[in-house]
PDB file of N, CA and C in Angstrom:
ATOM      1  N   UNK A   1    -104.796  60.674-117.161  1.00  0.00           N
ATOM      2  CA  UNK A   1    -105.001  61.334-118.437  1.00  0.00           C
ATOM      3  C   UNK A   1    -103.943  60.818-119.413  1.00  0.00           C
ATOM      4  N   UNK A   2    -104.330  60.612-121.022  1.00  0.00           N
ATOM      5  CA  UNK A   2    -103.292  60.063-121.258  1.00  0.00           C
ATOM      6  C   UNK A   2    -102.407  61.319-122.088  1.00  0.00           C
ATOM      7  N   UNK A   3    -101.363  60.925-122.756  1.00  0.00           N
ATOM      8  CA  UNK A   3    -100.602  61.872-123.639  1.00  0.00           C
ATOM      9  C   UNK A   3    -101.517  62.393-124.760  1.00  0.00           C
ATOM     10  N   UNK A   4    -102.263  61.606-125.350  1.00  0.00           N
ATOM     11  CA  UNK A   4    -103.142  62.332-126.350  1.00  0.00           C
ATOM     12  C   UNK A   4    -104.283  63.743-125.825  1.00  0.00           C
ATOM     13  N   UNK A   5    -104.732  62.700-124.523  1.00  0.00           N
ATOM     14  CA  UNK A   5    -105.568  63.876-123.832  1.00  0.00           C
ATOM     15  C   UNK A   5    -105.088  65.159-123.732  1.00  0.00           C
ATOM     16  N   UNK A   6    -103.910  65.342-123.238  1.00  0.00           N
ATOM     17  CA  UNK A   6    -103.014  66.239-122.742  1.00  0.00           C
ATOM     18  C   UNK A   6    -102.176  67.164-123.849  1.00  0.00           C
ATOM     19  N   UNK A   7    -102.237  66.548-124.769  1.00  0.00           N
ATOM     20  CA  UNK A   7    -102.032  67.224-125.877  1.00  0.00           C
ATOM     21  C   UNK A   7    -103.054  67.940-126.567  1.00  0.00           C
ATOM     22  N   UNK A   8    -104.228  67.894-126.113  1.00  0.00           N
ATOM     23  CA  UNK A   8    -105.376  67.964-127.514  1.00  0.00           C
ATOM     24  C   UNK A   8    -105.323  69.204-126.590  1.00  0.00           C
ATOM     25  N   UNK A   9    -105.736  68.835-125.242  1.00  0.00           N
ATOM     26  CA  UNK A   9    -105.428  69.912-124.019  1.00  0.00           C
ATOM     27  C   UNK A   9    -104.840  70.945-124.515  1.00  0.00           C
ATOM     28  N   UNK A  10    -103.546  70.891-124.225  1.00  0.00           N
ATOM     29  CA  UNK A  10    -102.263  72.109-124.828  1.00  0.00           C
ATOM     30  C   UNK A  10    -102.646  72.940-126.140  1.00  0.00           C
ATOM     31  N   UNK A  11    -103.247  71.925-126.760  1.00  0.00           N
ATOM     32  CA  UNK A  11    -103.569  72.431-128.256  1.00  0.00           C
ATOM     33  C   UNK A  11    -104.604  73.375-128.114  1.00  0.00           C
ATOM     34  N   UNK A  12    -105.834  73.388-127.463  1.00  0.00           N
ATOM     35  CA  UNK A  12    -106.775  73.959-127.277  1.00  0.00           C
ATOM     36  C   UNK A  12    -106.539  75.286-126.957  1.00  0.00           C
ATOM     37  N   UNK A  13    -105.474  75.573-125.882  1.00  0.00           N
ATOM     38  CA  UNK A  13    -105.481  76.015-124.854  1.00  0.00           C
ATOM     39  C   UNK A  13    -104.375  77.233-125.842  1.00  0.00           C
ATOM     40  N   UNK A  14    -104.158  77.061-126.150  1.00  0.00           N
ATOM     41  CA  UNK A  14    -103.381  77.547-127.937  1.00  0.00           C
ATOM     42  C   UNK A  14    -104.365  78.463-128.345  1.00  0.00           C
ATOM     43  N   UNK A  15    -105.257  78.892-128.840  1.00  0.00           N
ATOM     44  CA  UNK A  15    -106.063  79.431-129.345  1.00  0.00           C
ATOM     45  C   UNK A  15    -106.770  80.770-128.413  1.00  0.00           C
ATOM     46  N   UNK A  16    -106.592  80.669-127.198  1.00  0.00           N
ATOM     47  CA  UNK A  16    -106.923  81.675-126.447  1.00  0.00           C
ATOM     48  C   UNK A  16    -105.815  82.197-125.635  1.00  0.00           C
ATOM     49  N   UNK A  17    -104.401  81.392-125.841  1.00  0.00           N
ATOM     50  CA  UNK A  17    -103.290  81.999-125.214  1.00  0.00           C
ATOM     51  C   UNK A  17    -102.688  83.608-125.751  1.00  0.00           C
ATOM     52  N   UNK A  18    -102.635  84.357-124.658  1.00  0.00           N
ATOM     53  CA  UNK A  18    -101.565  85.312-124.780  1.00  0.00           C
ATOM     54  C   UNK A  18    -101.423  85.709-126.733  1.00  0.00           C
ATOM     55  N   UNK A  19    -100.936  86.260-127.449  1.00  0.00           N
ATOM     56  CA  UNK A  19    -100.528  86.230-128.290  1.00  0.00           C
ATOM     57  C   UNK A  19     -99.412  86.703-128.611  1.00  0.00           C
ATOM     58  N   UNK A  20     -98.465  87.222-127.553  1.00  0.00           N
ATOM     59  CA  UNK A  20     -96.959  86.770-127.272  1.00  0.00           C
ATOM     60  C   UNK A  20     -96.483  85.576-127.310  1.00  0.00           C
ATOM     61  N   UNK A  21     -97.339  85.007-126.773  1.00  0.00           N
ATOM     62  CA  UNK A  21     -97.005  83.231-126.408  1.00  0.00           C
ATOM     63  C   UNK A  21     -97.396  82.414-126.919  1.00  0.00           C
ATOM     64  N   UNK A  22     -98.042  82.876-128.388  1.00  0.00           N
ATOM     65  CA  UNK A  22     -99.307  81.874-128.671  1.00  0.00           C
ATOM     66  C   UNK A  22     -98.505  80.792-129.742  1.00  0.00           C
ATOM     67  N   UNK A  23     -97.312  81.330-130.612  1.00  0.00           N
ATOM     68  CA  UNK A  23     -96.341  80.298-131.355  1.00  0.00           C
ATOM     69  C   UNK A  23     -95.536  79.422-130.628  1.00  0.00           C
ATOM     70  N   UNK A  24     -94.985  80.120-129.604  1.00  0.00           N
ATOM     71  CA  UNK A  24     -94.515  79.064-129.159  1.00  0.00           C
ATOM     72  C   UNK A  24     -95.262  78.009-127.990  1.00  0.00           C
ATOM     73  N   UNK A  25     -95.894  78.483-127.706  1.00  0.00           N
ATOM     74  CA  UNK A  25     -97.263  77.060-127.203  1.00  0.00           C
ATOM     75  C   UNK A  25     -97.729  76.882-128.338  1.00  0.00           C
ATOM     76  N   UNK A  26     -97.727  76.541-129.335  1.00  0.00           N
ATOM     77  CA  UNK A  26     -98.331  75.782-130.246  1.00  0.00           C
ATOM     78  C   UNK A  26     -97.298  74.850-131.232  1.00  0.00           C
ATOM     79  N   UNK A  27     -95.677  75.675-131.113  1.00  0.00           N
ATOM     80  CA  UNK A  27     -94.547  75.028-131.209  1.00  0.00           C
ATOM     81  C   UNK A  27     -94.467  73.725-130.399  1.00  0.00           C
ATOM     82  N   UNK A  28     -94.731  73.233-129.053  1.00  0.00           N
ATOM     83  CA  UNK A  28     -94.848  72.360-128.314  1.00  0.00           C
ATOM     84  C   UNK A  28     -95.988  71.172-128.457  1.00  0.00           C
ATOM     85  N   UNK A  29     -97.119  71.580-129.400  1.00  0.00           N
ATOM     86  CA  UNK A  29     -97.777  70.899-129.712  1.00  0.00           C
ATOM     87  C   UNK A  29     -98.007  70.519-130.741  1.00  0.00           C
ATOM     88  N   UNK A  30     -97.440  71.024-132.026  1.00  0.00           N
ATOM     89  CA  UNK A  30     -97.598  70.846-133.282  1.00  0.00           C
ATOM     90  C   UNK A  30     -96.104  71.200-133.896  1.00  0.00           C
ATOM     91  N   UNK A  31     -96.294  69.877-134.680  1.00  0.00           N
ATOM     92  CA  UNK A  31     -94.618  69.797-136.431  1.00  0.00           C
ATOM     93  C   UNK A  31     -94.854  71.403-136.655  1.00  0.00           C
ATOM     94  N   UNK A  32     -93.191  71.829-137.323  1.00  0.00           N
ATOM     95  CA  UNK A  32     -93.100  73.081-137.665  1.00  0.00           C
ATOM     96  C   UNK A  32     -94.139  73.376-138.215  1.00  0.00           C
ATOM     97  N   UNK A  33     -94.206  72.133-139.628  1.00  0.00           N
ATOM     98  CA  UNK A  33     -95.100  71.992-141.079  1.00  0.00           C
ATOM     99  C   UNK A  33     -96.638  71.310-140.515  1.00  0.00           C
ATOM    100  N   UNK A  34     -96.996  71.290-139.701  1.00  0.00           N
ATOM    101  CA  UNK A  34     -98.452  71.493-139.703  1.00  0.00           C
ATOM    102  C   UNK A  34     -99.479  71.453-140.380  1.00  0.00           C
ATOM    103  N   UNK A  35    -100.414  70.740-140.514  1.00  0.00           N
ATOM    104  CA  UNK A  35    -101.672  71.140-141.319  1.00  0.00           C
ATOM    105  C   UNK A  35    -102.766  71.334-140.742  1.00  0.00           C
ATOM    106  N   UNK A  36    -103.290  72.455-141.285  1.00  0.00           N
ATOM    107  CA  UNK A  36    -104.523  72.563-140.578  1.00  0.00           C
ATOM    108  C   UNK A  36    -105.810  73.051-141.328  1.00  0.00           C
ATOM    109  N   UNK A  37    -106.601  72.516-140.930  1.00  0.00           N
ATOM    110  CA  UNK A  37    -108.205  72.780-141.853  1.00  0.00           C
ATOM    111  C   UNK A  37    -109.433  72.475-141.344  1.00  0.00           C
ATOM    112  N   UNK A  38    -110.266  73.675-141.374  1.00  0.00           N
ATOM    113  CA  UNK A  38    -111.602  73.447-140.783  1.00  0.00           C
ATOM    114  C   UNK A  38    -112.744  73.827-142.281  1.00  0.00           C
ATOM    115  N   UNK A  39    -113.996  73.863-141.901  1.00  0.00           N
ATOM    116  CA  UNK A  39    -114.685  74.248-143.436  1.00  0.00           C
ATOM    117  C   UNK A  39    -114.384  75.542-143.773  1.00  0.00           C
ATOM    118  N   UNK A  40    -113.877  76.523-143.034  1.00  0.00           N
ATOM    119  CA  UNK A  40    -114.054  77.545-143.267  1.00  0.00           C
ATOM    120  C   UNK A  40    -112.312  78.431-144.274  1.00  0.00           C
ATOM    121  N   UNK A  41    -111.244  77.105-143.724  1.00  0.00           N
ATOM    122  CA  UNK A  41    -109.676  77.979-144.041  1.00  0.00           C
ATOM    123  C   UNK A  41    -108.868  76.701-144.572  1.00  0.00           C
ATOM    124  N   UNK A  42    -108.247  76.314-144.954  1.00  0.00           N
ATOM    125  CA  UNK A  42    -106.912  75.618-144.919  1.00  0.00           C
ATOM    126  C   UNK A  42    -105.492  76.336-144.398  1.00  0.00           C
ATOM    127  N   UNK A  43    -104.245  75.706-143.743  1.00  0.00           N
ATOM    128  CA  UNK A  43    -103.507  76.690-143.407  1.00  0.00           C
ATOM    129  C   UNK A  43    -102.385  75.923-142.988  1.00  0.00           C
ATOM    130  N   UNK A  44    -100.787  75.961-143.737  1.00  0.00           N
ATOM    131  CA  UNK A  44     -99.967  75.026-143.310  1.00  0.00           C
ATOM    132  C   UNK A  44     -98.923  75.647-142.699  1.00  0.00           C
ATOM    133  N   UNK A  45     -98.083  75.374-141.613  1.00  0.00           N
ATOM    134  CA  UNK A  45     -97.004  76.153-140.625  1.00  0.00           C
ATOM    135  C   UNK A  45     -97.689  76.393-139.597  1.00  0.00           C
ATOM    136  N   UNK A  46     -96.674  76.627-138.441  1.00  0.00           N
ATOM    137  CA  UNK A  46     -96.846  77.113-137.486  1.00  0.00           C
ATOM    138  C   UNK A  46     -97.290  78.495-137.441  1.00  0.00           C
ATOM    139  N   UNK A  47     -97.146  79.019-138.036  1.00  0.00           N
ATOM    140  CA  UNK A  47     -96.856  80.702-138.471  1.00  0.00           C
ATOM    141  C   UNK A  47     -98.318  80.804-138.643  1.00  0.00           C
ATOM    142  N   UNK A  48     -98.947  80.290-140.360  1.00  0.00           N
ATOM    143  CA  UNK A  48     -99.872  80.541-140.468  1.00  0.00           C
ATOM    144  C   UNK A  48    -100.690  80.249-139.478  1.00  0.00           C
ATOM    145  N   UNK A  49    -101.019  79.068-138.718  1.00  0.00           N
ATOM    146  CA  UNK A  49    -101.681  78.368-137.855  1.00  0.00           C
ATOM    147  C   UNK A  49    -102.194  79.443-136.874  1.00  0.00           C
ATOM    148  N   UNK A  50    -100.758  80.004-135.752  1.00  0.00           N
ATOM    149  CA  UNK A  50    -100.991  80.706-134.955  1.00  0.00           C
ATOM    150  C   UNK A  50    -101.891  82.005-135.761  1.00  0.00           C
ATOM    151  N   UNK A  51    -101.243  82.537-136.489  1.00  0.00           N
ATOM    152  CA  UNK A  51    -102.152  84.205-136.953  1.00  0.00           C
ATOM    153  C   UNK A  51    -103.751  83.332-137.018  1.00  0.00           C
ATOM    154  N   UNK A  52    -103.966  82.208-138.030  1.00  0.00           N
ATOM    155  CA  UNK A  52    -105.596  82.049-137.554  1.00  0.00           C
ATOM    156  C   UNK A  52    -105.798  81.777-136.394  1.00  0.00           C
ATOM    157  N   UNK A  53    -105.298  81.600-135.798  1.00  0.00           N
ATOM    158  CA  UNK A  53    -105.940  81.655-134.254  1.00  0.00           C
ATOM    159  C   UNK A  53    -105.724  82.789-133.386  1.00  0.00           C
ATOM    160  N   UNK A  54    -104.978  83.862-133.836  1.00  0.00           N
ATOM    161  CA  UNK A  54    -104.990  85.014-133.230  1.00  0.00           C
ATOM    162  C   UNK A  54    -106.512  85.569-133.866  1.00  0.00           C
ATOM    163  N   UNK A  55    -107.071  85.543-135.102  1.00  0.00           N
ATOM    164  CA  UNK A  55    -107.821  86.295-136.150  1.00  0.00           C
ATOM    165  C   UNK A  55    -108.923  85.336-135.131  1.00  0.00           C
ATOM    166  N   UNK A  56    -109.529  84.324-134.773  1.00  0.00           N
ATOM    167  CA  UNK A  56    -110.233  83.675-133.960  1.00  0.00           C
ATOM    168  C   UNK A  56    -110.248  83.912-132.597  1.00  0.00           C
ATOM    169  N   UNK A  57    -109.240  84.170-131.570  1.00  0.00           N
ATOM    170  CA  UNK A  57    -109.142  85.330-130.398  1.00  0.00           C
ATOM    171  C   UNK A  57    -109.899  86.419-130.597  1.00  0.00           C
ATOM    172  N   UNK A  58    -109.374  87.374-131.742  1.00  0.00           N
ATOM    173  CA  UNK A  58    -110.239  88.723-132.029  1.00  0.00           C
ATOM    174  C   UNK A  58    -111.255  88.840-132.606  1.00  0.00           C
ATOM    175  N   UNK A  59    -111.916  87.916-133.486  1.00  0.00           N
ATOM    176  CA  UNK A  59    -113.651  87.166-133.623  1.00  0.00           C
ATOM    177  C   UNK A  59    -114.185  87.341-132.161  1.00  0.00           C
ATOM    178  N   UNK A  60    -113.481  86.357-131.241  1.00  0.00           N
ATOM    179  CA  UNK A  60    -114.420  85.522-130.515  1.00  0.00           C
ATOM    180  C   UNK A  60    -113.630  85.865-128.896  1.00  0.00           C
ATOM    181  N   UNK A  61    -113.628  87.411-128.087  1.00  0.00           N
ATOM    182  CA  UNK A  61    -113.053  87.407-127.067  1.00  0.00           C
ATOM    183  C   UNK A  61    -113.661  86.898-126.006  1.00  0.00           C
ATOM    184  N   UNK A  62    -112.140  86.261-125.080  1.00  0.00           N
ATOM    185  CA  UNK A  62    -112.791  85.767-123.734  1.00  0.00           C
ATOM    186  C   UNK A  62    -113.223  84.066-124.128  1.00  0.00           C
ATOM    187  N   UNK A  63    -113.036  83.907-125.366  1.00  0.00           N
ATOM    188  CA  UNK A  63    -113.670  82.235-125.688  1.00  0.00           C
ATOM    189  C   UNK A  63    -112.609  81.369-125.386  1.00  0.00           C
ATOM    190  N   UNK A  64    -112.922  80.070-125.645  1.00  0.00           N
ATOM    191  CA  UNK A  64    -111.681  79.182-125.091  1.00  0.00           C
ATOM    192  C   UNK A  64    -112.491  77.981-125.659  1.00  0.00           C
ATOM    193  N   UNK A  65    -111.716  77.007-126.199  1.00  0.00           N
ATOM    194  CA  UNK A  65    -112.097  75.423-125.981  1.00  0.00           C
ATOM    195  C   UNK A  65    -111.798  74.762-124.928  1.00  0.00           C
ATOM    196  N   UNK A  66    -113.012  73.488-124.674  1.00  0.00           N
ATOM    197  CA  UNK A  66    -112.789  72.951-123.844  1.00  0.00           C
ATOM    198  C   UNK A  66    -112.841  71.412-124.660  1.00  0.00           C
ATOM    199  N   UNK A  67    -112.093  71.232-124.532  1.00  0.00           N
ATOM    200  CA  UNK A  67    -111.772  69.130-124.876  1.00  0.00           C
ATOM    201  C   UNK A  67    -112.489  68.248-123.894  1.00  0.00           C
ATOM    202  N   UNK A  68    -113.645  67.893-124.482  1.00  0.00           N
ATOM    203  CA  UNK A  68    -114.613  66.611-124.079  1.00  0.00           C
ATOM    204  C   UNK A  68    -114.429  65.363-123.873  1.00  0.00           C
ATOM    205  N   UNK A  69    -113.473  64.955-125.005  1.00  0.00           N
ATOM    206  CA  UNK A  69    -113.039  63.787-124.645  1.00  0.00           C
ATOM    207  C   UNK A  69    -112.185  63.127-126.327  1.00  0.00           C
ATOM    208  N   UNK A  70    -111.476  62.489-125.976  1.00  0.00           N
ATOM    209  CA  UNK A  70    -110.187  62.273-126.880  1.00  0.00           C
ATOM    210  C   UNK A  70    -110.430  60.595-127.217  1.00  0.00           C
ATOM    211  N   UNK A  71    -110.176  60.300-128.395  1.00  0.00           N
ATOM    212  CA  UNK A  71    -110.243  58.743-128.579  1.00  0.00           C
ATOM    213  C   UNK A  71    -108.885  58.761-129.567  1.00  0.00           C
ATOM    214  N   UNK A  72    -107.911  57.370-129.272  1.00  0.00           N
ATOM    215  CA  UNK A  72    -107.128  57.536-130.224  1.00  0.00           C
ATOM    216  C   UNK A  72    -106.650  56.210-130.095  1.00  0.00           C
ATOM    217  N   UNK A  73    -105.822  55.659-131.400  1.00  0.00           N
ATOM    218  CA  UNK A  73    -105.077  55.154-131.655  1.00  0.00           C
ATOM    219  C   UNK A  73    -103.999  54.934-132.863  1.00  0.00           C
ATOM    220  N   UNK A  74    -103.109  54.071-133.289  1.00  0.00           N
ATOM    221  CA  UNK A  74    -102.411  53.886-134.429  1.00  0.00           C
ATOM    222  C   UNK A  74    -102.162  56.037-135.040  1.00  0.00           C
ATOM    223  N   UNK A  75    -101.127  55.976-133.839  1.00  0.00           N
ATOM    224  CA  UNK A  75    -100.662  57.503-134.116  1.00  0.00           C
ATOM    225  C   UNK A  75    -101.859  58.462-134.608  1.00  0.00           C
ATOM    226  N   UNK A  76    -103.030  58.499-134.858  1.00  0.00           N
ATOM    227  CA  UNK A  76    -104.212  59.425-134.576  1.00  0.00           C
ATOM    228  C   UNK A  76    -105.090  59.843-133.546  1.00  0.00           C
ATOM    229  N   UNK A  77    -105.687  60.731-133.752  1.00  0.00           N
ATOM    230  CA  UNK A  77    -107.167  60.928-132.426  1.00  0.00           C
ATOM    231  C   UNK A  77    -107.951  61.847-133.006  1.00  0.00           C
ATOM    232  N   UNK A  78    -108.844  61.658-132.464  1.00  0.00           N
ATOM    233  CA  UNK A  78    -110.190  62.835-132.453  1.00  0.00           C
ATOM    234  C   UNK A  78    -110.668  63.225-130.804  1.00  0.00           C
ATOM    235  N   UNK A  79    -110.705  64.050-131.276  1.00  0.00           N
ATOM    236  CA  UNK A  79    -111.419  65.144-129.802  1.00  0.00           C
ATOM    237  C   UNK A  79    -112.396  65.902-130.783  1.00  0.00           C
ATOM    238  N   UNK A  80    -113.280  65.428-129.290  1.00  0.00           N
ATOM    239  CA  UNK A  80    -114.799  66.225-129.123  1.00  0.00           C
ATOM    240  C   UNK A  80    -114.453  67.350-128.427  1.00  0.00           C
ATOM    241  N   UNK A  81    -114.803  68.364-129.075  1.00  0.00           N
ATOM    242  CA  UNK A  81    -114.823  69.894-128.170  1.00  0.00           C
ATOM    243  C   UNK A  81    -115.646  70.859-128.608  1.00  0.00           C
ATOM    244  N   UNK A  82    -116.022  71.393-127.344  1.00  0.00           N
ATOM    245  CA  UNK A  82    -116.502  72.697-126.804  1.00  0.00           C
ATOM    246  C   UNK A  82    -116.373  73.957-126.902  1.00  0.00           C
ATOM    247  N   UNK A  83    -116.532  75.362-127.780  1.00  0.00           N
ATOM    248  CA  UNK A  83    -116.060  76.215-127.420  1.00  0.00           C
ATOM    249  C   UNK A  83    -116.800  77.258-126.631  1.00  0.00           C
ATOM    250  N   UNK A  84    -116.184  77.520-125.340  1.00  0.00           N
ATOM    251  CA  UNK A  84    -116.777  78.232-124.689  1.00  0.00           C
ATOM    252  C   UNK A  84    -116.712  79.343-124.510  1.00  0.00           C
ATOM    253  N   UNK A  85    -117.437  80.264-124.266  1.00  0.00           N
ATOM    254  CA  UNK A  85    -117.621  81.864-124.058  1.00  0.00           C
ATOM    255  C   UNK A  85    -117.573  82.247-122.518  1.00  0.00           C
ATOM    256  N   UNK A  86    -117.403  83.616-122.685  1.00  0.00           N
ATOM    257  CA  UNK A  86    -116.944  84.248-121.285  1.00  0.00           C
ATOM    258  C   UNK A  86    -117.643  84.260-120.429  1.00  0.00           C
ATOM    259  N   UNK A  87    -118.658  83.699-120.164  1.00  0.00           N
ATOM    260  CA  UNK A  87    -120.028  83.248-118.932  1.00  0.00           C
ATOM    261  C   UNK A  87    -119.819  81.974-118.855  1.00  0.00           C
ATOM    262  N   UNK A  88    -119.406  81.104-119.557  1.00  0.00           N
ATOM    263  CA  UNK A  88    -118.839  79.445-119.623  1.00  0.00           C
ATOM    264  C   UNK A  88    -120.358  79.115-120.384  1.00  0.00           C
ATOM    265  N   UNK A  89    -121.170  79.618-121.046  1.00  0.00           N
ATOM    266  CA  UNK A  89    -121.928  79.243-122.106  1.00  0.00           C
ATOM    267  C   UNK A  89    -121.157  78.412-123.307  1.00  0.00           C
ATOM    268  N   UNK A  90    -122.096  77.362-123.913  1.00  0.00           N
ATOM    269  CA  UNK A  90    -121.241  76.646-125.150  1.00  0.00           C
ATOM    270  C   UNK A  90    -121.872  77.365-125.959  1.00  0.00           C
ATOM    271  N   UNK A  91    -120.504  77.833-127.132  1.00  0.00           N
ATOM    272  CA  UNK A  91    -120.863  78.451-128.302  1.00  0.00           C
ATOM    273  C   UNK A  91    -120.876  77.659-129.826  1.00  0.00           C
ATOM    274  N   UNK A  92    -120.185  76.428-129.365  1.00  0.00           N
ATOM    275  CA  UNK A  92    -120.365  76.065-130.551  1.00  0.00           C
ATOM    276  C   UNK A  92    -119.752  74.337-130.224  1.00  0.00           C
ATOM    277  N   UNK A  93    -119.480  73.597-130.405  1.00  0.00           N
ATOM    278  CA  UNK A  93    -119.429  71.970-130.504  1.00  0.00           C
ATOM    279  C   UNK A  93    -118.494  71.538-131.672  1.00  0.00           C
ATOM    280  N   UNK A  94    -117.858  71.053-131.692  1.00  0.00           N
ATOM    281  CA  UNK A  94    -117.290  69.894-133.101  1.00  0.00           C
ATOM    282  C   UNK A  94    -116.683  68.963-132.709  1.00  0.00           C
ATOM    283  N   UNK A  95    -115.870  68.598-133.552  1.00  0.00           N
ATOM    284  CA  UNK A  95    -114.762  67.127-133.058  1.00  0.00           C
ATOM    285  C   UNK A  95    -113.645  67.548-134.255  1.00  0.00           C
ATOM    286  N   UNK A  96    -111.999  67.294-133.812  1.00  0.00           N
ATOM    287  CA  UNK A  96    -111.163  67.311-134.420  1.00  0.00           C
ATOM    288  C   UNK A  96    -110.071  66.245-134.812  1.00  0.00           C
ATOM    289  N   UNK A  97    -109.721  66.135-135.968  1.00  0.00           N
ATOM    290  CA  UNK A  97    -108.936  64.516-136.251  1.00  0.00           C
ATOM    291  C   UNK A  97    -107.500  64.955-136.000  1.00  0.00           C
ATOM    292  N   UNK A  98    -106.760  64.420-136.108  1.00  0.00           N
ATOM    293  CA  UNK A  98    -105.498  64.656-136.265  1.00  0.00           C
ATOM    294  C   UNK A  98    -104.395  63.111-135.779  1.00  0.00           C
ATOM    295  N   UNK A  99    -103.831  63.615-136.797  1.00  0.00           N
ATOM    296  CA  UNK A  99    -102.237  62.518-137.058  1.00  0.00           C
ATOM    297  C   UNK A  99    -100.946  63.222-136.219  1.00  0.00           C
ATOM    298  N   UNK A 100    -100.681  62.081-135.355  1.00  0.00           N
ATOM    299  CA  UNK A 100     -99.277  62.696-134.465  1.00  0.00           C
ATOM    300  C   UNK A 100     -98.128  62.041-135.343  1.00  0.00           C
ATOM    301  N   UNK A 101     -97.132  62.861-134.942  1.00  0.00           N
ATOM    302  CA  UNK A 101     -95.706  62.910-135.516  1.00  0.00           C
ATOM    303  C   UNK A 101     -95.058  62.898-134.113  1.00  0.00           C
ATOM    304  N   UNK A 102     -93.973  62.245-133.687  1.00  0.00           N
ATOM    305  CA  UNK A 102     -93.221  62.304-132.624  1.00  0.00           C
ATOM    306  C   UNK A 102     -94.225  62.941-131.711  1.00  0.00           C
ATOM    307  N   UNK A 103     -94.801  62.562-130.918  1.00  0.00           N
ATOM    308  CA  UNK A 103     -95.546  63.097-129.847  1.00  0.00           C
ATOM    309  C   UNK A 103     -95.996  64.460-130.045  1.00  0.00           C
ATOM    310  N   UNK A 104     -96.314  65.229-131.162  1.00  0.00           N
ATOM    311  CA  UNK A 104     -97.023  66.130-131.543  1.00  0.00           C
ATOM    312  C   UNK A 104     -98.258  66.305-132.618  1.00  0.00           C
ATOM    313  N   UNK A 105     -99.019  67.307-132.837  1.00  0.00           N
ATOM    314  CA  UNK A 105    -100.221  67.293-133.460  1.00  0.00           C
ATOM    315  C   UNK A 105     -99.373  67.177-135.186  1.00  0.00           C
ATOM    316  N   UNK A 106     -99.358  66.543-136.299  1.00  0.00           N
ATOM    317  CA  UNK A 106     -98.927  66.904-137.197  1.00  0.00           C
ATOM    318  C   UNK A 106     -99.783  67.496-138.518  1.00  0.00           C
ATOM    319  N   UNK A 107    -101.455  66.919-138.783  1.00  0.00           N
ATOM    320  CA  UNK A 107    -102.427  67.062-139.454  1.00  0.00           C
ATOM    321  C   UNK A 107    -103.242  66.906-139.139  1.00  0.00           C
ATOM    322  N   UNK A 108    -103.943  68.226-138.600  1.00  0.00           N
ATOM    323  CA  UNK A 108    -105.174  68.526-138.123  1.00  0.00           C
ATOM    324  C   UNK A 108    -106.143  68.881-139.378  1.00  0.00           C
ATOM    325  N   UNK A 109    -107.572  68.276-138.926  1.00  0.00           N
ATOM    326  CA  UNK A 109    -108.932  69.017-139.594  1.00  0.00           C
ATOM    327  C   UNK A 109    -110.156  68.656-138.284  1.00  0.00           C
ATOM    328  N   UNK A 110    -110.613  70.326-138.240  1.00  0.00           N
ATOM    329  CA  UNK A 110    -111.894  70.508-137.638  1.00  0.00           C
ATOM    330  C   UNK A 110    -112.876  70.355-138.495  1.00  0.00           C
ATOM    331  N   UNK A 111    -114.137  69.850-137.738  1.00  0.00           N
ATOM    332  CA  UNK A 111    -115.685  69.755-138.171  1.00  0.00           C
ATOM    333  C   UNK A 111    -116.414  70.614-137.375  1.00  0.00           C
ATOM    334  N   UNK A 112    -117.190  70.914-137.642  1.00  0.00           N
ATOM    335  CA  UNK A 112    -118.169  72.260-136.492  1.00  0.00           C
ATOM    336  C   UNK A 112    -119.453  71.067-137.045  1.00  0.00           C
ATOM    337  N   UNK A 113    -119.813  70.768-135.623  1.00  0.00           N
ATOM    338  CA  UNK A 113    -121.501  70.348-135.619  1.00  0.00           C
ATOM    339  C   UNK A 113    -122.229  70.757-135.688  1.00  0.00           C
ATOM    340  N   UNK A 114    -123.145  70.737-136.417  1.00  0.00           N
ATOM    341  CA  UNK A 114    -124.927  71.438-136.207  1.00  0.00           C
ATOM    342  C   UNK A 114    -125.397  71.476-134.546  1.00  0.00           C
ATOM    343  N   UNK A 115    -125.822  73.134-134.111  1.00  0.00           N
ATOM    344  CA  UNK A 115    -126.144  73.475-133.370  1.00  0.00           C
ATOM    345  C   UNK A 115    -127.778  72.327-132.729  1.00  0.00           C
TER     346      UNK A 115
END
């Protein structure tokens, strides 16, 4: 697996963590200053980042992403992912870009695919 894989990994895995734990696992994967944007929010920091993904926990309980598969190079990647629900049904599909900074996520944007 490579470091990108494994990161997109961690990152994912962010969004359904604990929410005691959920800044600082996402501290490990992402710059303080962060960007992040899907169609629906824009949102820069760690801070903000985590609360939308707590507000996405309490949308969507028991869900989780799963990372499909990662392509990257020249300090970027995209991952294809999955989000899955609490029967392991897929709820929804996209792919995410993002620019690394020192071996972390630094500017992220999600796409949500047509069902």
């Amino acid at each position: 697996m490579s470091d990108s894989q494994q990161l997109w990994m961690d990152y994912a895995a962010c969004w359904s963590a604990d929410a005691d734990q959920r800044l600082a696992a996402l501290g490990a994967v992402a710059v303080d200053e962060v960007a992040y944007r899907d169609p629906g929010t824009e949102v820069a920091g760690l801070t903000e980042l985590a609360a939308y993904m707590a507000g996405f926990a309490g949308a969507f309980p028991g869900h989780r992403f799963r990372i499909d598969e990662v392509l990257e190079h020249h300090d970027r990647s995209l991952a294809r992912w999955t989000q899955v629900g609490e029967q392991g049904e897929s709820a929804m599909s996209g792919v995410s870009t993002a620019l690394h900074r020192d071996g972390r996520l630094a500017d992220i944007t999600g796409f949500f695919l047509p069902a």
